[in-house]
Protein backbone atom coordinates (compact mmCIF):
# COMPACT_ATOMS: atom_id res chain seq x y z
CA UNK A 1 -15.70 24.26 -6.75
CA UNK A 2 -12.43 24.73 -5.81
CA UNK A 3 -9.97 25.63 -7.97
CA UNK A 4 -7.15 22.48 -9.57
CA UNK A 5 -9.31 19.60 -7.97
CA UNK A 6 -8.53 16.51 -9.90
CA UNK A 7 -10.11 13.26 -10.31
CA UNK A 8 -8.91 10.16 -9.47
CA UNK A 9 -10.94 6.49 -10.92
CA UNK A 10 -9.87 2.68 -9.34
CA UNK A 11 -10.28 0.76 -12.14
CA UNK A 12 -7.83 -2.12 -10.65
CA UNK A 13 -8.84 -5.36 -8.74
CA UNK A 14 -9.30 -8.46 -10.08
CA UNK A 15 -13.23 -8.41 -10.08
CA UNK A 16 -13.46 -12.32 -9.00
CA UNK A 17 -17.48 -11.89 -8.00
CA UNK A 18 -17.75 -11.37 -11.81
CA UNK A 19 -15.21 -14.15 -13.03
CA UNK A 20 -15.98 -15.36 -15.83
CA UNK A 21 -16.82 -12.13 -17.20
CA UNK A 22 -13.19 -10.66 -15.61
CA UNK A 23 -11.17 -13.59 -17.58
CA UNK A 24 -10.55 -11.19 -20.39
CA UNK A 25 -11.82 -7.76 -19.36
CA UNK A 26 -11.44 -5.50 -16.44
CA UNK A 27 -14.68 -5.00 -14.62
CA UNK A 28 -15.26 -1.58 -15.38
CA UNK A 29 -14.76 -2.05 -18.99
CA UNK A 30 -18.22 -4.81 -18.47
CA UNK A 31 -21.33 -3.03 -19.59
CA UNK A 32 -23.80 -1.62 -17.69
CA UNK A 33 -26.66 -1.49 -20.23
CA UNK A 34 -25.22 0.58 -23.16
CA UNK A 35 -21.87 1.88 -22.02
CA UNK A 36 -18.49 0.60 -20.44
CA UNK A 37 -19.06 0.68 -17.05
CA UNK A 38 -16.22 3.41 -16.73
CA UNK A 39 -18.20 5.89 -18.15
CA UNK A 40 -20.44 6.51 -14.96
CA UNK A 41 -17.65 7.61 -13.09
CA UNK A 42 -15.80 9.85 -16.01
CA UNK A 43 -19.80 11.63 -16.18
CA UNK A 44 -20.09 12.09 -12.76
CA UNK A 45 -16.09 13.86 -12.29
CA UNK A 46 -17.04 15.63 -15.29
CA UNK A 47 -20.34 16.93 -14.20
CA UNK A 48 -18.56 18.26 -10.99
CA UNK A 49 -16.24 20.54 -13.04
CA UNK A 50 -13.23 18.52 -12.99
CA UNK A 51 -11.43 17.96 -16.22
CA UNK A 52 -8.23 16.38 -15.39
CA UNK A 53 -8.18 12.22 -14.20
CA UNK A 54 -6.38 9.83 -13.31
CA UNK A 55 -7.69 6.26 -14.57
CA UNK A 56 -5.41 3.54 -11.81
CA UNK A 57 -5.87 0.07 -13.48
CA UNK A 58 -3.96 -2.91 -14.35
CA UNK A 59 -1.01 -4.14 -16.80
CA UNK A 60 -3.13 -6.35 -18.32
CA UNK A 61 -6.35 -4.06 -19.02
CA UNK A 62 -4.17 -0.55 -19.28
CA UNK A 63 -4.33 -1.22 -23.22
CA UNK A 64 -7.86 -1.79 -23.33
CA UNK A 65 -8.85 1.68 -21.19
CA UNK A 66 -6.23 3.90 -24.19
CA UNK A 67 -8.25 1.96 -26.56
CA UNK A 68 -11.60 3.35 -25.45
CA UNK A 69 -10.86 6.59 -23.73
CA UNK A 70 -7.70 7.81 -25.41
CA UNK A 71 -6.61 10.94 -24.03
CA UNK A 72 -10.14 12.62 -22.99
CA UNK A 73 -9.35 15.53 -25.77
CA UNK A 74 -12.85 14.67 -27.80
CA UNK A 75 -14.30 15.28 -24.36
CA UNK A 76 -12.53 18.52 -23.65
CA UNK A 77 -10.60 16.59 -20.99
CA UNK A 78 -7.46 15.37 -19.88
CA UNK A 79 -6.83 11.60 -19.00
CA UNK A 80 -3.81 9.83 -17.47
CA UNK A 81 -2.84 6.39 -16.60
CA UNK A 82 -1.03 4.30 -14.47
CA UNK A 83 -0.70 1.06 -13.15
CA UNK A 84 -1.38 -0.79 -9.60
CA UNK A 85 0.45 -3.58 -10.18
CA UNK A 86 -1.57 -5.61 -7.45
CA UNK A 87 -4.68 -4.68 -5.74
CA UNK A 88 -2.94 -3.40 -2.14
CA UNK A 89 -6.26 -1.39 -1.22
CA UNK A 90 -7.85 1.59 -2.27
CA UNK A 91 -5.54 4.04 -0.37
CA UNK A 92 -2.91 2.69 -2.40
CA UNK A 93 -4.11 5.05 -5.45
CA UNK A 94 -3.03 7.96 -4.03
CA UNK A 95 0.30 6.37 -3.24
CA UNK A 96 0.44 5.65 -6.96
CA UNK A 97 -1.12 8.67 -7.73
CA UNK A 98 1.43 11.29 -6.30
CA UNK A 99 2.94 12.96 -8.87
CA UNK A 100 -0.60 13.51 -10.76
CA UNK A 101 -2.13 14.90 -7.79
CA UNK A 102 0.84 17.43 -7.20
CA UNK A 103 -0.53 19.87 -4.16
CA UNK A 104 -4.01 19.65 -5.22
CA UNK A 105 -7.12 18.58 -3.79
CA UNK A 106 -8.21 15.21 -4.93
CA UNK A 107 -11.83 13.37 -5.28
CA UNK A 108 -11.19 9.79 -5.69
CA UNK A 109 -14.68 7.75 -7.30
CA UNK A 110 -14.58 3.59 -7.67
CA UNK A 111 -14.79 2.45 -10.96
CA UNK A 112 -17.69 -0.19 -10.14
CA UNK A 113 -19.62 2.83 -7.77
CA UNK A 114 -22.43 4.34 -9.80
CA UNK A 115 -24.07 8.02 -8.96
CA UNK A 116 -27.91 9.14 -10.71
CA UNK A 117 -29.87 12.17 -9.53
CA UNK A 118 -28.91 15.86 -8.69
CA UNK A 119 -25.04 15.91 -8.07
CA UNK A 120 -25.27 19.22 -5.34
CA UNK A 121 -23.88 16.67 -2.90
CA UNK A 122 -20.55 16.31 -4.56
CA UNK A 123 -20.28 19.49 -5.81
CA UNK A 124 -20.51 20.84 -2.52
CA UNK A 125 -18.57 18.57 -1.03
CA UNK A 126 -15.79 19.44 -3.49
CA UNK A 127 -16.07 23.76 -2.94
CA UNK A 128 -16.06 23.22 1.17
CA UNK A 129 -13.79 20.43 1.82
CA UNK A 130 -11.49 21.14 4.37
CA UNK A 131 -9.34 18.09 4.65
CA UNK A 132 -11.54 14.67 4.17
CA UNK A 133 -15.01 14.47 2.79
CA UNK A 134 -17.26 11.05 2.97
CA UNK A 135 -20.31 11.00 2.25
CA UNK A 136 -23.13 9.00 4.01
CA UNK A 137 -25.98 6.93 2.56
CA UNK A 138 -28.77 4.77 3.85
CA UNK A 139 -28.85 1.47 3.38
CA UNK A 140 -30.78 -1.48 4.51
CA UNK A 141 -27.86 -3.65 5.07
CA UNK A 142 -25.13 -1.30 6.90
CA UNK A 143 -23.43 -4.42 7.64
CA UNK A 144 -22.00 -5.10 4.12
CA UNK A 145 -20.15 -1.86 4.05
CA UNK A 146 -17.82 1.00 5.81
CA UNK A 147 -20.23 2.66 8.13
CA UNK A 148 -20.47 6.29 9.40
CA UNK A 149 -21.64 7.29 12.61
CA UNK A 150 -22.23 11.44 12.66
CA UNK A 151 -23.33 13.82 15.07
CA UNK A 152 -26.41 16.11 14.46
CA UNK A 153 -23.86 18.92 12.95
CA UNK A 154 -22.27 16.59 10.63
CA UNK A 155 -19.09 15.68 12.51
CA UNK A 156 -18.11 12.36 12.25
CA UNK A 157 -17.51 10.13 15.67
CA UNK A 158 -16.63 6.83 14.21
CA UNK A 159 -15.93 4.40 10.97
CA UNK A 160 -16.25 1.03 10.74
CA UNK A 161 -15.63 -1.53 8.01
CA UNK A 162 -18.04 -3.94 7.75
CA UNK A 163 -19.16 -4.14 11.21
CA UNK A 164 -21.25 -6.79 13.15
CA UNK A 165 -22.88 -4.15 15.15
CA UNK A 166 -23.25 -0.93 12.96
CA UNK A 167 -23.66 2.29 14.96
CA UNK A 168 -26.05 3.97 12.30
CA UNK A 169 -27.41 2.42 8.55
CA UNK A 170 -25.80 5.44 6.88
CA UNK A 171 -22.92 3.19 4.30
CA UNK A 172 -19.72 5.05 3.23
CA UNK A 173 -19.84 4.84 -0.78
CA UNK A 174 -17.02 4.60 -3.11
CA UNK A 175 -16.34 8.84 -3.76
CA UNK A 176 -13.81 10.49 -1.03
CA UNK A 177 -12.74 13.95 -1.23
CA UNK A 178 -8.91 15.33 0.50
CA UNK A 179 -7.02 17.98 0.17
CA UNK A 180 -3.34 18.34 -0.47
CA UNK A 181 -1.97 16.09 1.91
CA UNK A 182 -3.64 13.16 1.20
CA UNK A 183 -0.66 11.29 -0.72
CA UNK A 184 1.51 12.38 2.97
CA UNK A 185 -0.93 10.06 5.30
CA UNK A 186 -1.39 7.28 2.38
CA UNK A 187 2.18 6.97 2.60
CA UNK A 188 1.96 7.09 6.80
CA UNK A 189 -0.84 4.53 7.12
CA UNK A 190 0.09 0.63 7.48
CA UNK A 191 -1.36 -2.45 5.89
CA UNK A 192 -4.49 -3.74 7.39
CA UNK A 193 -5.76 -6.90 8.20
CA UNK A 194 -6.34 -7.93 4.63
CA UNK A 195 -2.42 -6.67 3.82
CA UNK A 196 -4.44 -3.36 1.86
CA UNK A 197 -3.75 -0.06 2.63
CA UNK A 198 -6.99 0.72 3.63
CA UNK A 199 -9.10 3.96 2.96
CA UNK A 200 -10.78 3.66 6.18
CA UNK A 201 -7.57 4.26 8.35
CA UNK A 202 -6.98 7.35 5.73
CA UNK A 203 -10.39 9.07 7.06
CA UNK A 204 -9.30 8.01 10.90
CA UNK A 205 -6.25 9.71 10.23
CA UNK A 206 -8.26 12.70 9.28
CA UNK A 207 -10.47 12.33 11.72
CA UNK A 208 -7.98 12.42 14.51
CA UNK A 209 -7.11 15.77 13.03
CA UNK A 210 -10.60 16.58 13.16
CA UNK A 211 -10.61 17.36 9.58
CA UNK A 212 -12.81 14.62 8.56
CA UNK A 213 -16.62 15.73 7.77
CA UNK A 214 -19.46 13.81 6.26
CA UNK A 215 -21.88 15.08 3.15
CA UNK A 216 -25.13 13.08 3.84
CA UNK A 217 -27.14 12.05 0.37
CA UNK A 218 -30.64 12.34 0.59
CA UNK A 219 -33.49 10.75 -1.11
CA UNK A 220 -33.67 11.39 -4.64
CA UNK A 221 -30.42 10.04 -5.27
CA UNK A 222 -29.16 6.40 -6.59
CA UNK A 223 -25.84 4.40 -5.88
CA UNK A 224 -25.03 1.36 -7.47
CA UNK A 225 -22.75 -0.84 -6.28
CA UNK A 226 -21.65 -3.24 -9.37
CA UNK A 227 -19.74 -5.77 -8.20
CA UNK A 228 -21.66 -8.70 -8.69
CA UNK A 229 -23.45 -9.62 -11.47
CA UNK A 230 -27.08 -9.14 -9.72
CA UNK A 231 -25.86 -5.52 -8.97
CA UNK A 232 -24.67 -5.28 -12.33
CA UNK A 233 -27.95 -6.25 -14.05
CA UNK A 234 -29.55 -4.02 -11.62
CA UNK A 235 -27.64 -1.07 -12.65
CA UNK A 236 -28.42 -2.09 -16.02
CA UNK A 237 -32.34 -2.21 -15.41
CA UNK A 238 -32.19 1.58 -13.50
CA UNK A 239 -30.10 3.01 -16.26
CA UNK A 240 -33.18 1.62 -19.06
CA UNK A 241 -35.42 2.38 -17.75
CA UNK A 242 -34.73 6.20 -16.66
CA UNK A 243 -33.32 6.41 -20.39
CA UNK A 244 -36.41 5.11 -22.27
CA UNK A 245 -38.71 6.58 -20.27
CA UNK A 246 -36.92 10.11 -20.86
CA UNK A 247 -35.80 9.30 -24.00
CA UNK A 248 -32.22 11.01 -22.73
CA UNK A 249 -28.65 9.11 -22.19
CA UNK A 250 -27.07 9.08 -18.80
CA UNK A 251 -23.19 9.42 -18.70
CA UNK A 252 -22.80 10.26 -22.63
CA UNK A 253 -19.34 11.97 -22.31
CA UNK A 254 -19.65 13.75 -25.29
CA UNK A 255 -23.40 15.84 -24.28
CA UNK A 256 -22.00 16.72 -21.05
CA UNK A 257 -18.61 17.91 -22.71
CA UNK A 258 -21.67 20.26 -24.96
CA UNK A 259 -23.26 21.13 -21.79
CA UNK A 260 -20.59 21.86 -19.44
CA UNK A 261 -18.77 24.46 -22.37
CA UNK A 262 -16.04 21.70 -22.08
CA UNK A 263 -16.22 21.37 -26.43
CA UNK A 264 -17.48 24.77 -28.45
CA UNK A 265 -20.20 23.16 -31.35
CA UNK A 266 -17.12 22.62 -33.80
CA UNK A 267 -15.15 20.98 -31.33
CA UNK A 268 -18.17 18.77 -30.58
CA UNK A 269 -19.12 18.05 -34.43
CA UNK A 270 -15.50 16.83 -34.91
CA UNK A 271 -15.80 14.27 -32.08
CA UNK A 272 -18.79 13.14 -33.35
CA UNK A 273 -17.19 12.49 -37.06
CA UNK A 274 -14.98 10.21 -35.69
CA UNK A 275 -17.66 7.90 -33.86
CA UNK A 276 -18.99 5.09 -36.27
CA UNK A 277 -22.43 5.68 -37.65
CA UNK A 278 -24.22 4.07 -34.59
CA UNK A 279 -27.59 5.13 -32.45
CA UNK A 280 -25.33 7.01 -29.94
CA UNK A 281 -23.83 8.82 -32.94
CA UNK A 282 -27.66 9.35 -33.66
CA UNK A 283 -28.50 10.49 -30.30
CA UNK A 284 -25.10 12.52 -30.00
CA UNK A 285 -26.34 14.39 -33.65
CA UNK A 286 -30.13 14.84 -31.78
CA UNK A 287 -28.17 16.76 -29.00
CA UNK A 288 -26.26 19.08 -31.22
CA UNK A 289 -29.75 19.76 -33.03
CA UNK A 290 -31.16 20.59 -29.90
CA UNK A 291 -28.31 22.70 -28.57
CA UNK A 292 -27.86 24.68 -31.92
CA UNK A 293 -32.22 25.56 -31.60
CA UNK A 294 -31.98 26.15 -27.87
């Protein structure tokens, strides 16, 4: 991985394809089977070596985010905050996100966009980005989303949001890698249609650089979209039954913090004395048993 890449999570919007549910939480604090829905993206940053992240969400919910994540330090990361005071697109974050990302290269992940399976595709997206990274996925229904068209070496021809006529069924999901300039063309590019600043005219802008490339993800791996609540109780569903059947957690912070050498054993046993006696405390103390034998 490269060296200094930080993380950036959405967590604004108003989530109004879950209203009522939205009324008095943010959408990625909803749960997706046994954890805050946030939690998917912090694992899947995490598990790509980056340890510093920005959480963008609003006024109203910034309490409740502190509240559950604090700082990151029982993780062995760092977390900051700050506030999109109206949802003006997802290129917007790195507007609002200038002075965290310095002159570093920046992976940006949707709150509500959920990753299982063997991560090599963002990892390696991360270590040989050279400018803009997308990734592309196949879907049935290209239509719904941004849409990548790619030559045979990768190189990307054309994007499209949401188009009648989609060029290829590879979908553009919600993780983006740039490098240092990225907060230079968010600030360049103009409102769209919708009056967003939108993440699609960031890649064209890389593209016309030719500094745009596309990761494609193969079988083997699952996104989850949870923005509605079908997709929501979906994700739910997927994440149950992968964890009962292996009798493991997906996106428990504090067992990758173990793995990753982000928390030494003592660092991890004093993380776990402030959790509340609970079955992920239980699960948490089955991990340090395990890692203690190993």
């Amino acid at each position: 991985m490269k060296k200094n890449t930080k993380g950036i999570i959405l967590a604004g919007g108003s989530g109004t394809r879950l209203y009522p549910l939205t009324a008095v939480a943010s959408k990625q604090l909803q749960v997706v089977y046994d954890k805050p829905m946030i939690y998917y993206p912090i694992a899947l940053l995490m598990l790509s070596g980056i340890k510093e992240i920005l959480i963008i969400t609003t006024p109203y919910d910034m309490p409740n985010f502190k509240k559950l994540l604090k700082d990151g330090s029982q993780w062995g990361i760092k977390l900051e905050y700050k506030i999109q005071e109206e949802p003006k697109g997802i290129a917007q974050a790195f507007i609002i996100g200038k002075d965290f990302i310095e002159n570093h290269q920046v992976c940006l992940i949707l709150g509500d966009n959920l990753f299982y399976g063997k991560l090599d595709f963002l990892r390696n997206g991360i270590a040989n980005n050279n400018g803009g990274t997308i990734f592309g996925y196949p879907v049935n229904n290209p239509k719904d989303y941004g849409v990548v068209e790619f030559d045979s070496k990768g190189n990307v021809i054309s994007i499209e949001e949401k188009p009648e006529s989609p060029k290829s069924n590879y979908a553009i999901p919600g993780a983006y890698i740039f490098d240092e300039n990225a907060c230079e063309i968010a600030q360049k590019i103009k409102p769209g249609k919708r009056g967003e600043l939108e993440i699609t005219d960031m890649q064209r802008e890389y593209l016309k650089m030719n500094k745009l490339n596309v990761v494609t993800i193969g079988r083997g791996i699952a996104w989850l979209d949870t923005g509605t609540p079908e997709t929501m109780l979906e994700a739910s569903t997927f994440i149950h039954s992968i964890e009962k059947r292996q009798g493991r957690k997906i996106a428990c912070l504090e067992e990758i913090a173990l793995n990753m050498g982000y928390l030494n054993e003592n660092e991890y046993q004093n993380t776990l004395n402030n959790l509340p006696n609970c079955l992920y405390k239980d699960y948490c103390n089955m991990v340090l048993n395990e890692y203690t034998k190993a």
